[in-house]
C-alpha atoms as a PDB file:
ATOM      1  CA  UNK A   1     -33.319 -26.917  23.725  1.00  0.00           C
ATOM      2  CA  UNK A   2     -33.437 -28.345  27.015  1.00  0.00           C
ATOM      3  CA  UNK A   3     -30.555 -26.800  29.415  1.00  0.00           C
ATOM      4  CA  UNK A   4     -28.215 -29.345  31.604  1.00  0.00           C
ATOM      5  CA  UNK A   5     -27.293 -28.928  35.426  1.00  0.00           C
ATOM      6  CA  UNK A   6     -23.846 -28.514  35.874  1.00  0.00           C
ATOM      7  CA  UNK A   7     -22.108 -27.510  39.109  1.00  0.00           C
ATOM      8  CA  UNK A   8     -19.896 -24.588  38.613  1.00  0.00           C
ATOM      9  CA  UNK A   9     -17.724 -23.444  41.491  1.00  0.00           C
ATOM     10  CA  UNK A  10     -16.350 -19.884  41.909  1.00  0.00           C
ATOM     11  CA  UNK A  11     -14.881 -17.563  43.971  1.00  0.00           C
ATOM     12  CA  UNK A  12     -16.842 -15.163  45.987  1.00  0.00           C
ATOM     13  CA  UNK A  13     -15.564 -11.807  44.470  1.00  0.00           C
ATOM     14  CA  UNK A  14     -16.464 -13.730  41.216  1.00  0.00           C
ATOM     15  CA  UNK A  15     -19.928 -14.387  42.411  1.00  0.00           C
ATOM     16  CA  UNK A  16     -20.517 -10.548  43.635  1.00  0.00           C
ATOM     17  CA  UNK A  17     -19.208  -9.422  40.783  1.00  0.00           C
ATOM     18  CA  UNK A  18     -21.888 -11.545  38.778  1.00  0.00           C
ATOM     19  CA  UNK A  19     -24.510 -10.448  41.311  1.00  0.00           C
ATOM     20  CA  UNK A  20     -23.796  -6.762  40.951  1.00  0.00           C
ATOM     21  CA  UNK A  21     -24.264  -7.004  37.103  1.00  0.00           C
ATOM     22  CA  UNK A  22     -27.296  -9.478  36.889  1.00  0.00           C
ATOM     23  CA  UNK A  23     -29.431  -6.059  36.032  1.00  0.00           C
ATOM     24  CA  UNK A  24     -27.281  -4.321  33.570  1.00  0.00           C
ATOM     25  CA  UNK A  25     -26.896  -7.638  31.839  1.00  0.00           C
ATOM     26  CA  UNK A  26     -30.575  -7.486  31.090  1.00  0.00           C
ATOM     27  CA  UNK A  27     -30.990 -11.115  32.826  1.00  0.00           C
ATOM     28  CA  UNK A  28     -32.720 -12.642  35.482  1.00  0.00           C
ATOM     29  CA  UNK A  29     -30.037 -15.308  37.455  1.00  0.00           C
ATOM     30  CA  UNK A  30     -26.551 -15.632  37.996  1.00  0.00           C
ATOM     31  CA  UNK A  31     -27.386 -18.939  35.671  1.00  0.00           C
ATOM     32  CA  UNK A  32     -28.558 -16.406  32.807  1.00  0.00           C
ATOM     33  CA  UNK A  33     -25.898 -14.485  33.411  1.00  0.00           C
ATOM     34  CA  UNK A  34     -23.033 -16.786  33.480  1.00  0.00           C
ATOM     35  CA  UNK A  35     -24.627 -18.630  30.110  1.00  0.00           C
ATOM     36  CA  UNK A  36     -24.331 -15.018  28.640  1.00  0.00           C
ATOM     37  CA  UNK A  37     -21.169 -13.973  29.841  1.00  0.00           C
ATOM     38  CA  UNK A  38     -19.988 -17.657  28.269  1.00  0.00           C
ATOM     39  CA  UNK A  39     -21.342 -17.179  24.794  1.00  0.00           C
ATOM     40  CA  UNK A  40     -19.875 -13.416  24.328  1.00  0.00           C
ATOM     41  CA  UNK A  41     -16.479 -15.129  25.629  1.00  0.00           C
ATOM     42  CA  UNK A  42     -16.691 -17.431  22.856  1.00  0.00           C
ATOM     43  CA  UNK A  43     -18.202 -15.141  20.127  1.00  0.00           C
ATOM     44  CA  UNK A  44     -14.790 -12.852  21.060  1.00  0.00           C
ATOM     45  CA  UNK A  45     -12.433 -15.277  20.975  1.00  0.00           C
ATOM     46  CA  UNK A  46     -14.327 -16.310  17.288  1.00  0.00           C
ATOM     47  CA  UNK A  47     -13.496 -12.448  16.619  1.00  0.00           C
ATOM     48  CA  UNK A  48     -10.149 -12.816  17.232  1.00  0.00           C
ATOM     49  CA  UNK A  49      -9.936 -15.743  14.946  1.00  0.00           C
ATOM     50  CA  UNK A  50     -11.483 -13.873  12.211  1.00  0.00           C
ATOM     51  CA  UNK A  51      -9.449 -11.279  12.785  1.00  0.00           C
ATOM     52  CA  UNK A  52      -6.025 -13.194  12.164  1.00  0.00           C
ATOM     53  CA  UNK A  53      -8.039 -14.871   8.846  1.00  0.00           C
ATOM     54  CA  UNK A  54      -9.112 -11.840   7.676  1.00  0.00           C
ATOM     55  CA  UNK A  55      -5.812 -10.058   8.346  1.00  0.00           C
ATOM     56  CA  UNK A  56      -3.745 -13.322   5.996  1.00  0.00           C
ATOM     57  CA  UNK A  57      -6.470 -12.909   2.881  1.00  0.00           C
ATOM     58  CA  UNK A  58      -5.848  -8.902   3.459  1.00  0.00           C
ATOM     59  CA  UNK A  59      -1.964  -9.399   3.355  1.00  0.00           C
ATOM     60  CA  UNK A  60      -1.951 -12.215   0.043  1.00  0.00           C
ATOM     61  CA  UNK A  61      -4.460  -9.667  -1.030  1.00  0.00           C
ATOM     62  CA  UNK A  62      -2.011  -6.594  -1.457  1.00  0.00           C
ATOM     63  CA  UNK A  63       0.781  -8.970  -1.866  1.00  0.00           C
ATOM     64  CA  UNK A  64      -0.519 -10.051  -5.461  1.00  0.00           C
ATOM     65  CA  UNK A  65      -1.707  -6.683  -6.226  1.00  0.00           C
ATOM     66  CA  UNK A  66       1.812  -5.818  -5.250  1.00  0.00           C
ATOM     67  CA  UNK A  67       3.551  -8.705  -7.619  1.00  0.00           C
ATOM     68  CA  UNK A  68       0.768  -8.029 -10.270  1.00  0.00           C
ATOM     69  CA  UNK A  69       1.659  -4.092 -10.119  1.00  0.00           C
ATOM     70  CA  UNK A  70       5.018  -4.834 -10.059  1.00  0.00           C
ATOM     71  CA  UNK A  71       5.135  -7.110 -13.076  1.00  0.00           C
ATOM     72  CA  UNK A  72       3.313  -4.551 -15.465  1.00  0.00           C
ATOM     73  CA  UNK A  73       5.477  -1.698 -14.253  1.00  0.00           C
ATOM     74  CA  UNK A  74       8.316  -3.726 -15.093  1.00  0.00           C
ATOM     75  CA  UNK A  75       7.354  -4.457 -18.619  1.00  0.00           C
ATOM     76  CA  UNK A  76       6.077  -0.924 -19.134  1.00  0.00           C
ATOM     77  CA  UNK A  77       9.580   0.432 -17.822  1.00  0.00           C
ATOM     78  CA  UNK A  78      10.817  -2.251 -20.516  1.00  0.00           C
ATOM     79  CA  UNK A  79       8.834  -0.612 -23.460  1.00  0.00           C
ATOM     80  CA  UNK A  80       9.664   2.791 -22.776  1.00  0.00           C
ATOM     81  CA  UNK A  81      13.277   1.915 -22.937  1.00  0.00           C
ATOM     82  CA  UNK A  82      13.078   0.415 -26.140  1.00  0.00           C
ATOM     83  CA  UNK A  83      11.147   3.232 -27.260  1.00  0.00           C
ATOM     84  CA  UNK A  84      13.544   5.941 -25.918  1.00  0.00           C
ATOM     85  CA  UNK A  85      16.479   4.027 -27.425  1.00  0.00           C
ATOM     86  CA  UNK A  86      14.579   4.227 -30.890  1.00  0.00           C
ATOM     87  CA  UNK A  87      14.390   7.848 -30.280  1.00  0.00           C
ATOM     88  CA  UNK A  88      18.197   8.333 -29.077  1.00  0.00           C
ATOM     89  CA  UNK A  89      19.088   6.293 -32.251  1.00  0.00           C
ATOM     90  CA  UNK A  90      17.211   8.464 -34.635  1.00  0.00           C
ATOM     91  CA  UNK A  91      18.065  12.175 -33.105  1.00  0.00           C
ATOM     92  CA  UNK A  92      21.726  10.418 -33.129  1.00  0.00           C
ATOM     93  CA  UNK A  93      21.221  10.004 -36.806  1.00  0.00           C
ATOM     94  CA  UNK A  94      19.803  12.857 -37.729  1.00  0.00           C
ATOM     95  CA  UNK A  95      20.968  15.698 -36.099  1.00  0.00           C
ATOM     96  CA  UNK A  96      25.114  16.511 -35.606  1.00  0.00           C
ATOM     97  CA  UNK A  97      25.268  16.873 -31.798  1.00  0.00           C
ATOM     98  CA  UNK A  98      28.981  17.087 -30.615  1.00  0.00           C
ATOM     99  CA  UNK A  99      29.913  16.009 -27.081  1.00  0.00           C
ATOM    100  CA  UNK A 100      30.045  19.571 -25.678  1.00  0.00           C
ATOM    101  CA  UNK A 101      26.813  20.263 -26.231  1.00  0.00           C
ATOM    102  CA  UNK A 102      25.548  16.881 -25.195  1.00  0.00           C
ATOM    103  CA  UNK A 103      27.792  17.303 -22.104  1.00  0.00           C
ATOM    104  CA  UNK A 104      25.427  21.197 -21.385  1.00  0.00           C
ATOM    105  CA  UNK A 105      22.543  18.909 -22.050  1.00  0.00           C
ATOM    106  CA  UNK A 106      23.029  16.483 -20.109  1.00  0.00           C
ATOM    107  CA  UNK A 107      23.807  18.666 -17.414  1.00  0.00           C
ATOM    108  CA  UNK A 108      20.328  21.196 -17.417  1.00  0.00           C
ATOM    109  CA  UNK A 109      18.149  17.928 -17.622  1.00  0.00           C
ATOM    110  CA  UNK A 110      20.096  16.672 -14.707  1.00  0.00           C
ATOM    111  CA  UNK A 111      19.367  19.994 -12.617  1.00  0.00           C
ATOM    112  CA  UNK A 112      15.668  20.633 -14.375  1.00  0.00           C
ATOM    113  CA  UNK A 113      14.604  16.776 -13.097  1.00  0.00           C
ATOM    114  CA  UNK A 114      16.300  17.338  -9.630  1.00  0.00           C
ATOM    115  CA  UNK A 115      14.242  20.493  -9.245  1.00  0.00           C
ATOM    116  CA  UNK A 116      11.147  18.654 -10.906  1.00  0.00           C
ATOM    117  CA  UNK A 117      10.526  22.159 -12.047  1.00  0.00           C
ATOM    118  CA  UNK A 118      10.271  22.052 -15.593  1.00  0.00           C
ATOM    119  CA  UNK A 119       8.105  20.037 -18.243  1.00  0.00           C
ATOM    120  CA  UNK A 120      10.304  17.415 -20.636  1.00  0.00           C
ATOM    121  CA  UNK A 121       9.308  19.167 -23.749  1.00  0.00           C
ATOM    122  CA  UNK A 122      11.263  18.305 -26.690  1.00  0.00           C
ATOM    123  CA  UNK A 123      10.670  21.665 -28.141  1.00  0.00           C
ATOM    124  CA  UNK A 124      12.401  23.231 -24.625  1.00  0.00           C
ATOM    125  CA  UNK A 125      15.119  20.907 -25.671  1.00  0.00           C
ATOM    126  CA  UNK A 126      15.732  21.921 -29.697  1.00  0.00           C
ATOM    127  CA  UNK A 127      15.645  25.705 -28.063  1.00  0.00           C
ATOM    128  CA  UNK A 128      18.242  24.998 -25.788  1.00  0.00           C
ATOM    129  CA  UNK A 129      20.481  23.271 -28.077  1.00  0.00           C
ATOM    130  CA  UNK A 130      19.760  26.224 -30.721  1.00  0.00           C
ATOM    131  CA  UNK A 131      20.879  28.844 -27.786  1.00  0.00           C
ATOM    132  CA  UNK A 132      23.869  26.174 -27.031  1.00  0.00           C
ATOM    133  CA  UNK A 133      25.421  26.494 -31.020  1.00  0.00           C
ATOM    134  CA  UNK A 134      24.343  30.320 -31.557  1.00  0.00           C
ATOM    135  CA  UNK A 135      27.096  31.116 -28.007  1.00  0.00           C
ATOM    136  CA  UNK A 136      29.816  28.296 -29.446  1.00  0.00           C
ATOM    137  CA  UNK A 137      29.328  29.793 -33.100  1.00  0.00           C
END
């Protein structure tokens, strides 16, 4: 590609500071090195560009991740629900609780999930509520 004349005017700290580099720059003229100071310019501004396109697909990225995670949670939160009412509904039918001893229940898994320092284990649970009649009998 042939190269055009063009008159460039600049200031003379400009021009040392061009003529102080011309050998770390790896060129031979204040020509070559003004041409390559020019195109890193431009490939950093293209950077920054990039930068601000890559940073909107990164946020819609984790955004629908986000809605998508969101969404399933939701309906999984949904089905356990209906699966722990099933379960309420068929200990409440099955087994004579009275509200005492639903009140001391209620109360330990309160304090045992605070502390996150027991397992829920049904089997913990039919012990306790064993230990809870033997005292009131």
């Amino acid at each position: 590609m042939k190269k055009v004349r063009t008159g460039t005017i600049l200031y003379p700290k400009t021009i040392k500071l061009c003529d102080n580099k011309i050998t770390k720059a790896n060129v031979s003229s204040r020509n070559d090195f003004i041409e390559k100071a020019i195109n890193f310019y431009v490939g950093y501004l293209n950077t920054q560009e990039n930068i601000e396109f890559i940073n909107e697909v990164i946020d819609y990225t984790i955004t629908s991740k986000l809605d998508l995670f969101e969404e399933s949670f939701s309906s999984l939160l949904f089905k356990l629900t209906v699966e722990l009412d099933m379960l309420m509904k068929i200990l409440a039918a099955n087994f004579d609780i009275d509200e005492e001893t639903l009140k001391k229940l209620r109360e330990k898994s309160i304090i045992m999930l605070r502390k996150q320092q027991d397992y829920l284990i049904l089997k913990r649970y039919l012990i306790f509520i064993k230990k809870v009649r033997i005292k009131d009998a």
